[in-house]
Protein backbone atom coordinates (compact mmCIF):
# COMPACT_ATOMS: atom_id res chain seq x y z
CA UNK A 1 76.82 136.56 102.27
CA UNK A 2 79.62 139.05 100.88
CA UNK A 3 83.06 137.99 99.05
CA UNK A 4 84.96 138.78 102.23
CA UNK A 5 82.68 136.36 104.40
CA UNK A 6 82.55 133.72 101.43
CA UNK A 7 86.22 133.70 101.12
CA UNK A 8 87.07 133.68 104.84
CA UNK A 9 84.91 130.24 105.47
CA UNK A 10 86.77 128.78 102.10
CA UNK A 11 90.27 129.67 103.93
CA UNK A 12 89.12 128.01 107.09
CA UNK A 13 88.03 124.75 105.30
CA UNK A 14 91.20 124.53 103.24
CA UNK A 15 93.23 124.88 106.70
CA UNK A 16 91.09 123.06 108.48
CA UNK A 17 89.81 120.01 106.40
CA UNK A 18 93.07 118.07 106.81
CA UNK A 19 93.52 118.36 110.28
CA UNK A 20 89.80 117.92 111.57
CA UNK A 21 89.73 114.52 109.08
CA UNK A 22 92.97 112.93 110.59
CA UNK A 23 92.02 114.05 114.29
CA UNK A 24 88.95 112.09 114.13
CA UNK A 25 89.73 109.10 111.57
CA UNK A 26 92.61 108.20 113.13
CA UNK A 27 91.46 107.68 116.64
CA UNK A 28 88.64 105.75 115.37
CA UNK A 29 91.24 103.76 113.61
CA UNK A 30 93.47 103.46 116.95
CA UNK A 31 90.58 101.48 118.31
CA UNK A 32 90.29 98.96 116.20
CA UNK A 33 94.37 98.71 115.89
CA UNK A 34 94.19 98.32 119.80
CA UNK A 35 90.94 95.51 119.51
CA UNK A 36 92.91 93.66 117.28
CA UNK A 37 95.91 93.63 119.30
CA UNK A 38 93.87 92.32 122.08
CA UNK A 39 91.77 89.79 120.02
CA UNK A 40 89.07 91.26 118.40
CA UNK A 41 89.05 91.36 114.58
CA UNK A 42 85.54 93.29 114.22
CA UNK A 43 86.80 96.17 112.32
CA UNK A 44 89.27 94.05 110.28
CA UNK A 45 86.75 91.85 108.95
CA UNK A 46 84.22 95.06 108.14
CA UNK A 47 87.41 96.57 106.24
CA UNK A 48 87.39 99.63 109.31
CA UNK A 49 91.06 98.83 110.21
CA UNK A 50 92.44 101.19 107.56
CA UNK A 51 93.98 104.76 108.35
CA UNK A 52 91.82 105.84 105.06
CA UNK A 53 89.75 108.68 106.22
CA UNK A 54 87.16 107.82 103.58
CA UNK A 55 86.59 104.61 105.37
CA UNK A 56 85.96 106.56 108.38
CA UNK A 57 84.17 109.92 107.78
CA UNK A 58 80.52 110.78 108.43
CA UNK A 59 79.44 113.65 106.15
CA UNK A 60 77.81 114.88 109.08
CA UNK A 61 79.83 114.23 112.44
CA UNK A 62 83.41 114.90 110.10
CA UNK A 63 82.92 117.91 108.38
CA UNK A 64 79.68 119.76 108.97
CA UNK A 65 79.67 119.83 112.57
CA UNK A 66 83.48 120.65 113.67
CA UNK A 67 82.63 123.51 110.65
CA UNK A 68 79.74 124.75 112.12
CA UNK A 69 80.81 124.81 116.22
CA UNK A 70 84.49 125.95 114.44
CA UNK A 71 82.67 129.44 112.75
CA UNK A 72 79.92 130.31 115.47
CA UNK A 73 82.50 129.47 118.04
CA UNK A 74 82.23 126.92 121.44
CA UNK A 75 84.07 124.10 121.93
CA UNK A 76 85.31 122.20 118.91
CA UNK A 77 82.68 119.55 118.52
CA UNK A 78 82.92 116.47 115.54
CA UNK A 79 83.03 112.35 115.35
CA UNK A 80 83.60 109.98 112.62
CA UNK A 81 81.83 106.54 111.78
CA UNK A 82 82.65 104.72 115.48
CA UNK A 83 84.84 101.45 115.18
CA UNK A 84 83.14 98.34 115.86
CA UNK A 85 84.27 96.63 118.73
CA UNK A 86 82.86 93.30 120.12
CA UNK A 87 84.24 93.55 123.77
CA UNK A 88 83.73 90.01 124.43
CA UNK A 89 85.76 88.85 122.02
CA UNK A 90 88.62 90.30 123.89
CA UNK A 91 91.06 88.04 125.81
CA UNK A 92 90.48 89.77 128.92
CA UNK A 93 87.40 92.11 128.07
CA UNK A 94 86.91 94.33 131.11
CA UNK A 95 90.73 95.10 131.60
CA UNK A 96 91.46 95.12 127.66
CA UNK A 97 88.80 97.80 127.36
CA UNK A 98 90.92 100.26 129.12
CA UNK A 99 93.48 99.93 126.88
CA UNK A 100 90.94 100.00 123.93
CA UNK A 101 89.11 103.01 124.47
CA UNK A 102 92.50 105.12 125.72
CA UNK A 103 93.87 104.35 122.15
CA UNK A 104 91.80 106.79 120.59
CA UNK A 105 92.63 109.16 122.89
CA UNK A 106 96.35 108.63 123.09
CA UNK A 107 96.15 108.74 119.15
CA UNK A 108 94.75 112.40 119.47
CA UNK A 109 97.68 113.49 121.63
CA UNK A 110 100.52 112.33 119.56
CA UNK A 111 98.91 114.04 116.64
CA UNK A 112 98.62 117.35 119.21
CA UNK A 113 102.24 116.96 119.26
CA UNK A 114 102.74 116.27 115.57
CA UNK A 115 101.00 119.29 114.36
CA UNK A 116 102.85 121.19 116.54
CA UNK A 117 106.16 120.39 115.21
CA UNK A 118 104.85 121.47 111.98
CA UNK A 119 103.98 125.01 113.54
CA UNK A 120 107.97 124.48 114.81
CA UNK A 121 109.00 123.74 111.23
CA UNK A 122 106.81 126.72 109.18
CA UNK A 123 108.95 128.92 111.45
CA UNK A 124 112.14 127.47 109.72
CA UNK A 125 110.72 127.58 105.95
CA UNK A 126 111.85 130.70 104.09
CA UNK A 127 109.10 133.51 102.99
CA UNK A 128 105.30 133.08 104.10
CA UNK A 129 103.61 131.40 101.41
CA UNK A 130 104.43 128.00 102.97
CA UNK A 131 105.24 128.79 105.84
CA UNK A 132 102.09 130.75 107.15
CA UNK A 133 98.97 128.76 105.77
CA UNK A 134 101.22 124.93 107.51
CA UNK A 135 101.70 127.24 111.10
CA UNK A 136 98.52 128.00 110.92
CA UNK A 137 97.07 124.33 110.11
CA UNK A 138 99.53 123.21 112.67
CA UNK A 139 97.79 125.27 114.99
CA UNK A 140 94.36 124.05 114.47
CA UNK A 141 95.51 120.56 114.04
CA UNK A 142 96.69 121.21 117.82
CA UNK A 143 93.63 122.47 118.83
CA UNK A 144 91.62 120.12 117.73
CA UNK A 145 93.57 117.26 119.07
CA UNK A 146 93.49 118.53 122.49
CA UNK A 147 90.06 118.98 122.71
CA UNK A 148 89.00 115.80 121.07
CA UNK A 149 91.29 114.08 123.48
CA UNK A 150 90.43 115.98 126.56
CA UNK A 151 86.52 115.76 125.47
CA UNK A 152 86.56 111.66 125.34
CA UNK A 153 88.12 111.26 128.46
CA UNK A 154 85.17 113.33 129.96
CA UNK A 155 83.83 109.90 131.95
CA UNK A 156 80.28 109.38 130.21
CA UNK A 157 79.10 106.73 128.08
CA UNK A 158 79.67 105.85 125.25
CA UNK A 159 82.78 108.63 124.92
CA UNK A 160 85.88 106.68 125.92
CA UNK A 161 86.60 108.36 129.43
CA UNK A 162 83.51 106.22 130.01
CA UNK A 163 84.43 102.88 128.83
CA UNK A 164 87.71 103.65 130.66
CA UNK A 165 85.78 104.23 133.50
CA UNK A 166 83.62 101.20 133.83
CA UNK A 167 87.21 99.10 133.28
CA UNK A 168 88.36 100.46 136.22
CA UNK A 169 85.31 100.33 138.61
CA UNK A 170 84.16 97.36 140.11
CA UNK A 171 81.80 95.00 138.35
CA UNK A 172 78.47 95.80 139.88
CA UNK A 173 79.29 99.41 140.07
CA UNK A 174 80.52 99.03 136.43
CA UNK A 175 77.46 97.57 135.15
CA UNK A 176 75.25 100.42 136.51
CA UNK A 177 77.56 102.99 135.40
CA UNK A 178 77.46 101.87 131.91
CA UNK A 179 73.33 101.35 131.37
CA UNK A 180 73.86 105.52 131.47
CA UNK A 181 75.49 104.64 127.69
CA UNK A 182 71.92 105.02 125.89
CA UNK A 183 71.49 108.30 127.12
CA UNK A 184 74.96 109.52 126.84
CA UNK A 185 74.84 111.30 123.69
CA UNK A 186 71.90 113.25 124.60
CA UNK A 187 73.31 114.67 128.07
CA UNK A 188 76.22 115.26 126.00
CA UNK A 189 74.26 117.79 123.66
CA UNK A 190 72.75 119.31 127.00
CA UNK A 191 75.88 120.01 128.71
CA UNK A 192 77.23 121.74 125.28
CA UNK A 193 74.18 123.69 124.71
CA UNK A 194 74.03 125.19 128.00
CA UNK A 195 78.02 125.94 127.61
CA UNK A 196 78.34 123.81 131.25
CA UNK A 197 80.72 121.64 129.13
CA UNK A 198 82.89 124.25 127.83
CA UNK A 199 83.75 125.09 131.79
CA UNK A 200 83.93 121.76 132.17
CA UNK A 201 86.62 120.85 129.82
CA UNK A 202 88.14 124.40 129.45
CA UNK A 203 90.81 124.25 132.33
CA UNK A 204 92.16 120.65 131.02
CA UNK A 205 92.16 121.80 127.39
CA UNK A 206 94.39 124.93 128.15
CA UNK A 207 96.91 122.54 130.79
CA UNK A 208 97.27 120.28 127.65
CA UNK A 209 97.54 123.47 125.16
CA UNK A 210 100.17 124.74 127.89
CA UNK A 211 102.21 121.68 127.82
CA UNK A 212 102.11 121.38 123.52
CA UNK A 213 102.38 125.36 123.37
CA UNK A 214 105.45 125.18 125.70
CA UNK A 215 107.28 122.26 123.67
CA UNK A 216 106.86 123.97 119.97
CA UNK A 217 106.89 127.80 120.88
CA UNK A 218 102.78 128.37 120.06
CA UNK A 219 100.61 130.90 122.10
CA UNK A 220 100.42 130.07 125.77
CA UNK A 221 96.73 130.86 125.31
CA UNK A 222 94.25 128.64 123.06
């Protein structure tokens, strides 16, 4: 590996790292928030209802996979320890599970639009040696906001588009739907490895991107 290559995957890290932590520790964190709110204290009692990334970051899911997809390119790929949530402690499990699992990815869009009133506010700061390393953090933190968000709402257990899904269908329907949760992960993995994902979630990542990139003057294209 040469200086030029060493140095370029130290520059991503340093803009990346903060961004790619928050993105995922924070929706895990919604979750629980949300639980609570609706009666179940799982992640309180286990000490997970904390927006302390260290509480919430998997050496593995956090930082060596979003690093990995992030430099050999595909979509933008990375999880943290999940939240525990015991759904039958909530008051109203099957309907307070919608709310439950869209937390995470409703946290993930307010940080899309977060970051990207940073990229607004580098464009205010005098010179470039603030300015261009927070535009271009701001950037990524957009990116990788959007397609967490957009890639959890894909409807398959365990991601949260699935658990939003079996709220919403009816019981029978929803009980079949979610015994696909075991397998989940691993059709997950297939659909990224043969890049059907990536056209999958593509068109919905760049309609969110659009919307963002429209509000806080970024690139139309992600």
């Amino acid at each position: 590996m040469d200086t030029n290559t060493l140095n370029s995957i130290i520059q991503t890290i340093s803009i990346a790292a903060l961004p790619v932590i928050f993105a995922i520790t924070l929706h895990e964190a919604a979750h629980g928030y949300v639980a609570r709110r609706f009666g179940d204290s799982t992640a309180y009692m286990l000490g997970r209802l904390t927006l302390n990334p260290l509480k919430h970051i998997d050496p593995i899911g956090t930082v060596l996979i979003p690093l990995v997809t992030y430099l050999f390119g595909g979509i933008l790929f990375g999880y943290a320890k999940p939240v525990p949530v015991n759904f039958s402690n909530l008051r109203h499990p099957k309907q307070d599970m919608f709310w439950v699992a869209a937390a995470g990815p409703a946290a993930n869009l307010v940080m899309a639009f977060f970051w990207g009133a940073m990229v607004k506010a580098a464009t205010f700061m005098p010179g470039n040696y603030f300015a261009d390393p927070l535009a271009q953090m701001g950037i990524f933190g957009v990116q990788i906001n959007v397609v967490l968000m957009v890639l959890n709402l894909l409807p398959l257990p365990p991601l949260d588009g699935g658990r939003i899904a079996v709220s919403l269908l009816p019981g029978p329907l929803a009980y079949r739907f979610s015994r696909i949760e075991p397998y989940g992960f691993i059709i997950l993995i297939v659909l990224m490895l043969t890049h059907i994902l990536g056209l999958i979630l593509q068109p919905v990542v760049q309609l969110v991107w659009g919307l963002v990139a429209a509000l806080f003057g970024l690139p139309l294209q992600i």
